[in-house]
Protein backbone atom coordinates (compact mmCIF):
# COMPACT_ATOMS: atom_id res chain seq x y z
CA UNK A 1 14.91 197.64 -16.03
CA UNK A 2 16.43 200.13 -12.91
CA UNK A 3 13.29 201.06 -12.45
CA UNK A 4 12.45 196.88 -11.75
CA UNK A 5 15.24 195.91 -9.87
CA UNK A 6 14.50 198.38 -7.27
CA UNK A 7 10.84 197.37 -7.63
CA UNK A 8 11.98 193.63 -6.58
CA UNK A 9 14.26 194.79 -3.71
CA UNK A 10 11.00 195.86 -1.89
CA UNK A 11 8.24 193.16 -3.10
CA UNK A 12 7.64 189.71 -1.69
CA UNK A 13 7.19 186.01 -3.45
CA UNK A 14 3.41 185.87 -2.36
CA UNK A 15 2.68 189.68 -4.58
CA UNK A 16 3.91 187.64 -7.86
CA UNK A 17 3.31 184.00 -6.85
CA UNK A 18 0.28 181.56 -9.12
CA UNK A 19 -2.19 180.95 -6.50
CA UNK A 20 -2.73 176.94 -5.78
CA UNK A 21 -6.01 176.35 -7.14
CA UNK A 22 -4.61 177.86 -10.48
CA UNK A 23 -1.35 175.66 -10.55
CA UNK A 24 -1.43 173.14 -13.31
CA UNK A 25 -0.10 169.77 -11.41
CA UNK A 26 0.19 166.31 -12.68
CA UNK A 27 -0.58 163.12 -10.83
CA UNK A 28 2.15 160.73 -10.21
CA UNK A 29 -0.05 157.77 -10.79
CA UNK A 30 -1.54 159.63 -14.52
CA UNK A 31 -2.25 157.08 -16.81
CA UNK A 32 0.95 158.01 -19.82
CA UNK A 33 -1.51 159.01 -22.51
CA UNK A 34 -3.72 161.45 -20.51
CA UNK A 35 -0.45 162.89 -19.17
CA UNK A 36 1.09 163.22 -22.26
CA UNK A 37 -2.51 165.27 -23.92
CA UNK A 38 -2.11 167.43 -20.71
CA UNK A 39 1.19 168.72 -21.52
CA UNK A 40 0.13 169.56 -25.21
CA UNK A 41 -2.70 171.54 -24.25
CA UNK A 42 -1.75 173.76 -21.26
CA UNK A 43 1.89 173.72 -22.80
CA UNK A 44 3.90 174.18 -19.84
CA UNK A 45 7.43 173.35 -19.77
CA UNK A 46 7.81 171.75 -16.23
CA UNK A 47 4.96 171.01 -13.90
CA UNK A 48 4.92 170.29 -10.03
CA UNK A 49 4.30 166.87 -9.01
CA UNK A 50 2.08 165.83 -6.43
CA UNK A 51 1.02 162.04 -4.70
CA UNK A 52 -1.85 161.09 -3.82
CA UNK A 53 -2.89 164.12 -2.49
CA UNK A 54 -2.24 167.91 -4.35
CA UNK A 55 -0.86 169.40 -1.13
CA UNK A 56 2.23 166.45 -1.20
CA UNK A 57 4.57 167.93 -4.09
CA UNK A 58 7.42 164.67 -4.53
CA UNK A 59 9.14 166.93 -7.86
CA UNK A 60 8.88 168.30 -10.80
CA UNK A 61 8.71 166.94 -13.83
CA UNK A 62 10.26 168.38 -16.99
CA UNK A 63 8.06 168.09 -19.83
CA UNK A 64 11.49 166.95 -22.34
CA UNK A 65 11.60 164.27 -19.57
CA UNK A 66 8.43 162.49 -20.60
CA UNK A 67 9.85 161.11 -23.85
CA UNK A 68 12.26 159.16 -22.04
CA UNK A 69 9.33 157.72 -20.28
CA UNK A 70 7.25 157.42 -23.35
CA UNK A 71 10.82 155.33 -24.71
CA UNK A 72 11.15 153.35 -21.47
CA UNK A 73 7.63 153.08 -19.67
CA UNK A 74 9.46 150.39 -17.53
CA UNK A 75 11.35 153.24 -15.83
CA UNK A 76 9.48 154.75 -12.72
CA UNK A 77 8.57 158.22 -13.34
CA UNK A 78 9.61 159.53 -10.05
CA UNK A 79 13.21 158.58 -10.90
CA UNK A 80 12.58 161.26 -13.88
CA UNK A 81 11.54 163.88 -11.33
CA UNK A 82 13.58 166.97 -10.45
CA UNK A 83 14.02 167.92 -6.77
CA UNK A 84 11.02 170.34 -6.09
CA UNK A 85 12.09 173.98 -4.30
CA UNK A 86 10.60 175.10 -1.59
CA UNK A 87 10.20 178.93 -0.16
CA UNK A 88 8.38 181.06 2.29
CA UNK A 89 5.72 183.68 1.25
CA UNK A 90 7.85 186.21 2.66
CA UNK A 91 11.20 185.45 1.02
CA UNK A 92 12.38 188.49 -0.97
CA UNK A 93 12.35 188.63 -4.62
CA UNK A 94 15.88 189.91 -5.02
CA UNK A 95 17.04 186.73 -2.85
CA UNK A 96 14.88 184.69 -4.71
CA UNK A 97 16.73 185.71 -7.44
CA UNK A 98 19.60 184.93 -6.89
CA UNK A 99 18.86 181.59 -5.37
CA UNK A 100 18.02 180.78 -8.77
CA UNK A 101 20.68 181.81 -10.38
CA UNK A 102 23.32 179.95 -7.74
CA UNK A 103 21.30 177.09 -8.11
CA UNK A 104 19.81 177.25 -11.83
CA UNK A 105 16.23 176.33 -10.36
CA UNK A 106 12.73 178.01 -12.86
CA UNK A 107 10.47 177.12 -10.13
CA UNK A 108 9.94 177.17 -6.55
CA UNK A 109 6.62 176.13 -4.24
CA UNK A 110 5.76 178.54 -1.77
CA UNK A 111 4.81 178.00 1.18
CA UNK A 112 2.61 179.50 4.32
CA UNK A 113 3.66 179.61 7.39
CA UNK A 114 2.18 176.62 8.25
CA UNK A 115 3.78 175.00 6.07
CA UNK A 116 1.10 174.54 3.35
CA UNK A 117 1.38 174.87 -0.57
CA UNK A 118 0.06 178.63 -1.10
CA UNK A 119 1.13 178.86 -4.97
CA UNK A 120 4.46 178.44 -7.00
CA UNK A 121 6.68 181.10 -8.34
CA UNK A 122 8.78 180.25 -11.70
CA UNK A 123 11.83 182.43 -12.96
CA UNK A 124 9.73 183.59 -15.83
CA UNK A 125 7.60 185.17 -13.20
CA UNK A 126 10.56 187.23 -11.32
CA UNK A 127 12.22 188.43 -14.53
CA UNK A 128 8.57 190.04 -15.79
CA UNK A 129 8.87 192.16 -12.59
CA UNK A 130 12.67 193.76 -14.38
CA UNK A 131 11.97 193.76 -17.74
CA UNK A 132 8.28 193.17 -18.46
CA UNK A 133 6.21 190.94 -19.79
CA UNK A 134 8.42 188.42 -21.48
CA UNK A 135 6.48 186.46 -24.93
CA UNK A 136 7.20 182.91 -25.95
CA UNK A 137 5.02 180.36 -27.61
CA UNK A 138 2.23 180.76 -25.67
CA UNK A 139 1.86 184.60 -25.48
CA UNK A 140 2.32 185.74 -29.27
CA UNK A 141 1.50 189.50 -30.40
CA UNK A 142 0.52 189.50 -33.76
CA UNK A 143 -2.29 192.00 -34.21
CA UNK A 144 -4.89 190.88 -35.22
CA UNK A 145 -4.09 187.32 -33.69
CA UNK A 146 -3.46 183.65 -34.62
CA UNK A 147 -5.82 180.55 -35.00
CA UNK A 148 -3.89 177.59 -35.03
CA UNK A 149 -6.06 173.77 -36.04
CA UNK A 150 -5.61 170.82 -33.22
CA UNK A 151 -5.17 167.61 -33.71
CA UNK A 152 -8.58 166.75 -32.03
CA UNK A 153 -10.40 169.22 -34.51
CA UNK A 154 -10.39 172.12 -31.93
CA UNK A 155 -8.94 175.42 -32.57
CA UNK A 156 -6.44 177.27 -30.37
CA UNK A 157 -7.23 180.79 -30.37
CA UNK A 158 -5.37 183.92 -29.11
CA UNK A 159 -7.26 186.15 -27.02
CA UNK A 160 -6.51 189.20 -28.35
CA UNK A 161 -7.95 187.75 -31.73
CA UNK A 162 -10.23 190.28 -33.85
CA UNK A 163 -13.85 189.56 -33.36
CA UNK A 164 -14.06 190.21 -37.27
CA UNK A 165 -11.47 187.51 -37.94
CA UNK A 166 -13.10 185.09 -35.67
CA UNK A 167 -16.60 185.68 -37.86
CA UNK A 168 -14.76 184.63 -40.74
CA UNK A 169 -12.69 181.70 -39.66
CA UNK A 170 -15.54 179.86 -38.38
CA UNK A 171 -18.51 181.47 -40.48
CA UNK A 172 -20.37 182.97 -37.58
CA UNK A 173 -21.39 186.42 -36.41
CA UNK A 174 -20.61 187.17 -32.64
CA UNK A 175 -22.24 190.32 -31.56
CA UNK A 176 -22.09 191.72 -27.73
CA UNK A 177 -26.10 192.48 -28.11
CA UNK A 178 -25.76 195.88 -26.72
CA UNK A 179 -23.68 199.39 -28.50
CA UNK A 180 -20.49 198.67 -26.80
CA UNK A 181 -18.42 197.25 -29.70
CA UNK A 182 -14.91 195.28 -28.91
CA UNK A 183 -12.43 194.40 -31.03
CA UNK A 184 -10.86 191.27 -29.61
CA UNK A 185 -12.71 187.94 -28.83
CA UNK A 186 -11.21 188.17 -25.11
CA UNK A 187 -12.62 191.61 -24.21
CA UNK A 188 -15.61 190.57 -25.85
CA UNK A 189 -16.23 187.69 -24.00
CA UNK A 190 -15.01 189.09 -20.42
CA UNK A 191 -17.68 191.59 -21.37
CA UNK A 192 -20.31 189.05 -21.66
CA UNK A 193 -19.29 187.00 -19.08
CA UNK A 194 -19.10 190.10 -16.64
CA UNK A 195 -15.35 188.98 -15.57
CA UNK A 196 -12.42 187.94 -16.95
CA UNK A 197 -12.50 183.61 -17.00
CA UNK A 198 -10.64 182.04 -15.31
CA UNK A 199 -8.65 178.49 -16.55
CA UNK A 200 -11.57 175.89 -17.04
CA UNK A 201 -14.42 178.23 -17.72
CA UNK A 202 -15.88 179.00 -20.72
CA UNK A 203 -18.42 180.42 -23.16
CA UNK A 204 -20.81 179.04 -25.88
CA UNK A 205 -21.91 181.06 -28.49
CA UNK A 206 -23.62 180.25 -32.07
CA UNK A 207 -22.39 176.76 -31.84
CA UNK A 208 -18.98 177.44 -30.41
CA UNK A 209 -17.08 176.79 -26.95
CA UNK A 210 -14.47 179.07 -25.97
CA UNK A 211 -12.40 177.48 -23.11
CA UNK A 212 -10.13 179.15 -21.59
CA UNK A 213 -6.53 177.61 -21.92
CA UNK A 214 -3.77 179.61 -20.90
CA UNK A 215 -4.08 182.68 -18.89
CA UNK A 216 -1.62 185.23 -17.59
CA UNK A 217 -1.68 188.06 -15.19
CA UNK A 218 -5.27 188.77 -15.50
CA UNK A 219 -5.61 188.07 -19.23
CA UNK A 220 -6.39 185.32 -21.25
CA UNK A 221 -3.97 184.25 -23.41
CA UNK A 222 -5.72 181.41 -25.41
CA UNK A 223 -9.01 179.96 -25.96
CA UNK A 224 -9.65 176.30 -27.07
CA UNK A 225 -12.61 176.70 -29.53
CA UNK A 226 -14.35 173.36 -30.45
CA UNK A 227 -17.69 172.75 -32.15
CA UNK A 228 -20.81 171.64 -29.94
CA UNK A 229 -24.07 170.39 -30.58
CA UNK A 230 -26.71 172.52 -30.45
């Protein structure tokens, strides 16, 4: 943890920042239910704002928030809206830091110096740089993995799944199709792919689509794995 604090005296917001095109926003005009299936999947618990156009952040909105608007739809959403944060790519990480502490912000925007949206930073990001990587629901370490059932008959899988226990689960037989063996259903399919995905993409395979879902520094975290027809 010494070792991190000094770390963050001498690094910048833009070397730990989520780049914009990988920000998960929400439309201020989102129809309720499509906003509300959003929220489940990527699992977030506050997401940046924007109107009409991505680059105009208004707030953020706190996911516990939307079931006051689910209560009251009458109620306009923006009145639900936190004040969005706004920092430079430059700003230090210690003072960013304690800027959140003072004023018990998880998330800032960053900005260029032009003034344009660059990325976002969260609290959860800064503290990783002291202590690690931290694990909540969406970043479990069980061994050999965890397949959890969705509502809408698609799986949510862990990435560092065993290939084996995938096989089983859903009765198939995933092979890389050269000697290289992998153990997890992420390195396989990064391996396969010839990159690590990236949020959106995916892979078939025997019947199966593995969408990526959540990822983290480099590595996905979860795959949504849904039946399609052949």
């Amino acid at each position: 943890m010494l070792e991190g604090v000094m770390k963050i005296s001498q690094m910048h917001v833009a070397e730990i920042m989520i780049p914009a095109p990988k920000m998960d926003l929400i439309d201020i005009d989102m129809d309720m239910e499509d906003m509300i299936a959003m929220i489940i999947d990527i699992g977030h618990s506050r997401y940046p704002v924007y109107e009409k156009k991505k680059e105009n952040i208004i707030g953020v909105l706190m996911t516990k928030d939307v079931l006051k608007w689910q209560r009251a739809p009458e109620i306009n959403l923006k009145v639900l809206l936190r004040t969005a944060i706004f920092v430079p790519e430059s700003k230090n990480l210690t003072d960013l830091l304690r800027e959140f502490k003072k004023n018990r912000n998880h998330m800032a925007m960053v900005v260029d110096e032009f003034g344009r949206i660059s990325g976002l930073v969260t609290f959860e990001d800064l503290l990783e740089e002291i202590v690690g990587e931290i694990q909540d629901e969406f970043d479990t370490d069980t061994g050999e993995g965890e397949i959890y059932s969705l509502v809408d008959k698609s799986f949510r899988v862990a990435g560092h799944t065993d290939v084996a226990k995938i096989n089983q689960a859903f009765n198939i037989e995933l092979k890389t199709g050269d000697e290289e063996q992998f153990e997890t259903i992420g390195g396989l399919i990064a391996h396969v792919m010839g990159h690590v995905p990236q949020k959106g993409e995916h892979y078939d395979a025997q019947g199966l689509r593995f969408e990526v879902m959540h990822s983290k520094s480099g590595v996905v975290k979860w795959y949504r794995v849904k039946r399609i027809s052949n």
